[in-house]
Protein backbone atom coordinates (compact mmCIF):
# COMPACT_ATOMS: atom_id res chain seq x y z
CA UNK A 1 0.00 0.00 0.00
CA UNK A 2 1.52 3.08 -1.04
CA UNK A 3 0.55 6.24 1.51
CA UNK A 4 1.60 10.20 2.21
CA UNK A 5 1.47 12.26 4.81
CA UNK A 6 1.68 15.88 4.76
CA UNK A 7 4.05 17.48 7.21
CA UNK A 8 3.90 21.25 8.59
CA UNK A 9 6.38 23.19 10.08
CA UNK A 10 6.65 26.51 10.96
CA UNK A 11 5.67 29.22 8.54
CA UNK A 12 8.13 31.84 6.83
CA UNK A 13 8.03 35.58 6.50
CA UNK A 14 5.29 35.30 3.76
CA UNK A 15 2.97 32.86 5.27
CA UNK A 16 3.43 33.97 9.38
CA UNK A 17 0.85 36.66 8.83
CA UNK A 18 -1.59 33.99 7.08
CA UNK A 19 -1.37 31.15 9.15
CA UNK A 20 1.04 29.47 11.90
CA UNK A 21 2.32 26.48 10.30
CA UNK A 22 2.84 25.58 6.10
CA UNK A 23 3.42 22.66 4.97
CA UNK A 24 7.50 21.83 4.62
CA UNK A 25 8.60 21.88 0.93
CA UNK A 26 11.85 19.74 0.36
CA UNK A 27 13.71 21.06 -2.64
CA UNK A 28 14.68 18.23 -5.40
CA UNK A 29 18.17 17.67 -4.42
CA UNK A 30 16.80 16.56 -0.85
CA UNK A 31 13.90 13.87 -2.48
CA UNK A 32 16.42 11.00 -2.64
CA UNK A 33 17.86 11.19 0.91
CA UNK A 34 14.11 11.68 2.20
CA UNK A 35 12.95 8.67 0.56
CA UNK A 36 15.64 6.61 2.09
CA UNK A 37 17.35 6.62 -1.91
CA UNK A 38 20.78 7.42 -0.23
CA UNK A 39 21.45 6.86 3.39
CA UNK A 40 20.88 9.93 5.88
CA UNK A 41 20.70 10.05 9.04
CA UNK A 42 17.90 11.03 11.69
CA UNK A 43 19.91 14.30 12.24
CA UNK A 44 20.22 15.05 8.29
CA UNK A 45 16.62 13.84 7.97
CA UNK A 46 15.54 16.38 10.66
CA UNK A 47 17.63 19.47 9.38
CA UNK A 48 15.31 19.71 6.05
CA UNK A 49 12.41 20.38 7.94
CA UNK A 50 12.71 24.36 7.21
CA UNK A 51 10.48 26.60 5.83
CA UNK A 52 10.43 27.02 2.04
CA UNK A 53 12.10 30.25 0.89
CA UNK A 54 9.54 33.10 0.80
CA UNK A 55 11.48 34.76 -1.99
CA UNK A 56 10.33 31.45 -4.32
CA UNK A 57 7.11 31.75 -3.31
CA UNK A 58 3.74 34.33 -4.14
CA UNK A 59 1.02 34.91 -2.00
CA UNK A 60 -2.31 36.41 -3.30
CA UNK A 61 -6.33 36.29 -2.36
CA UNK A 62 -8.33 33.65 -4.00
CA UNK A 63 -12.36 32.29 -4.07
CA UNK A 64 -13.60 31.16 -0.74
CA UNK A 65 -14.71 28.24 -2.80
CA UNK A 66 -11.49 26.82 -1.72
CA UNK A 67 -13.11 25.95 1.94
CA UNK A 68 -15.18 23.01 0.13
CA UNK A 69 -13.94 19.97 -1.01
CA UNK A 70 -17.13 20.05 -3.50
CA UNK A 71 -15.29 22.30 -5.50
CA UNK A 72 -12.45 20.88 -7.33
CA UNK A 73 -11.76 22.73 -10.41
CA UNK A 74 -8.48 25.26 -12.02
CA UNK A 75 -10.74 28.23 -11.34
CA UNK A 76 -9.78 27.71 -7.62
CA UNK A 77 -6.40 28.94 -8.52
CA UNK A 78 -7.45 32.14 -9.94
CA UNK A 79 -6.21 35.34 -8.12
CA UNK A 80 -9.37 37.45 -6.74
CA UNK A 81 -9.14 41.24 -5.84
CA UNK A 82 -9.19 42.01 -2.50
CA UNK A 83 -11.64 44.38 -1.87
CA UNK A 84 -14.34 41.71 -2.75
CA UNK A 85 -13.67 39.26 -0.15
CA UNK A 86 -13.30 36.29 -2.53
CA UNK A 87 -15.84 35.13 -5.25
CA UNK A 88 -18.40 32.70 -4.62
């Protein structure tokens, strides 16, 4: 059975004021010694729990349609202004 799991960590300087945790991003290069591809240790393992850079990342408002699983569709990715408190 093949499973995931989705770890968080703390947040960085673009997601702090949104929420207290994200979810840890390992770059490429670290995807072999996560996956137990090329021995690490438990220390090694630990250390790539960081945040994700906030410079390679973008924040911006989107639909409140988000808060529903029933809605599963690319137009959940669209940016919304601001001022109109998310489309429904």
């Amino acid at each position: 059975m093949e499973t995931c799991a989705i770890i968080t960590g703390e947040p960085n300087e673009l997601l702090a004021p949104i929420h207290d945790r994200m979810p840890v991003v390992l770059p490429r290069e670290a995807w072999a010694a996560w996956l137990g591809e090329e021995p690490a240790t438990a220390d090694e393992l630990q250390a790539l729990l960081t945040p994700y850079p906030a410079e390679r990342m973008r924040a911006y408002p989107v639909t409140t349609r988000v808060n529903s699983v029933k809605n599963d569709d690319p137009a959940l990715l669209n940016e919304v202004p601001v001022a109109s408190g998310g489309a429904r």
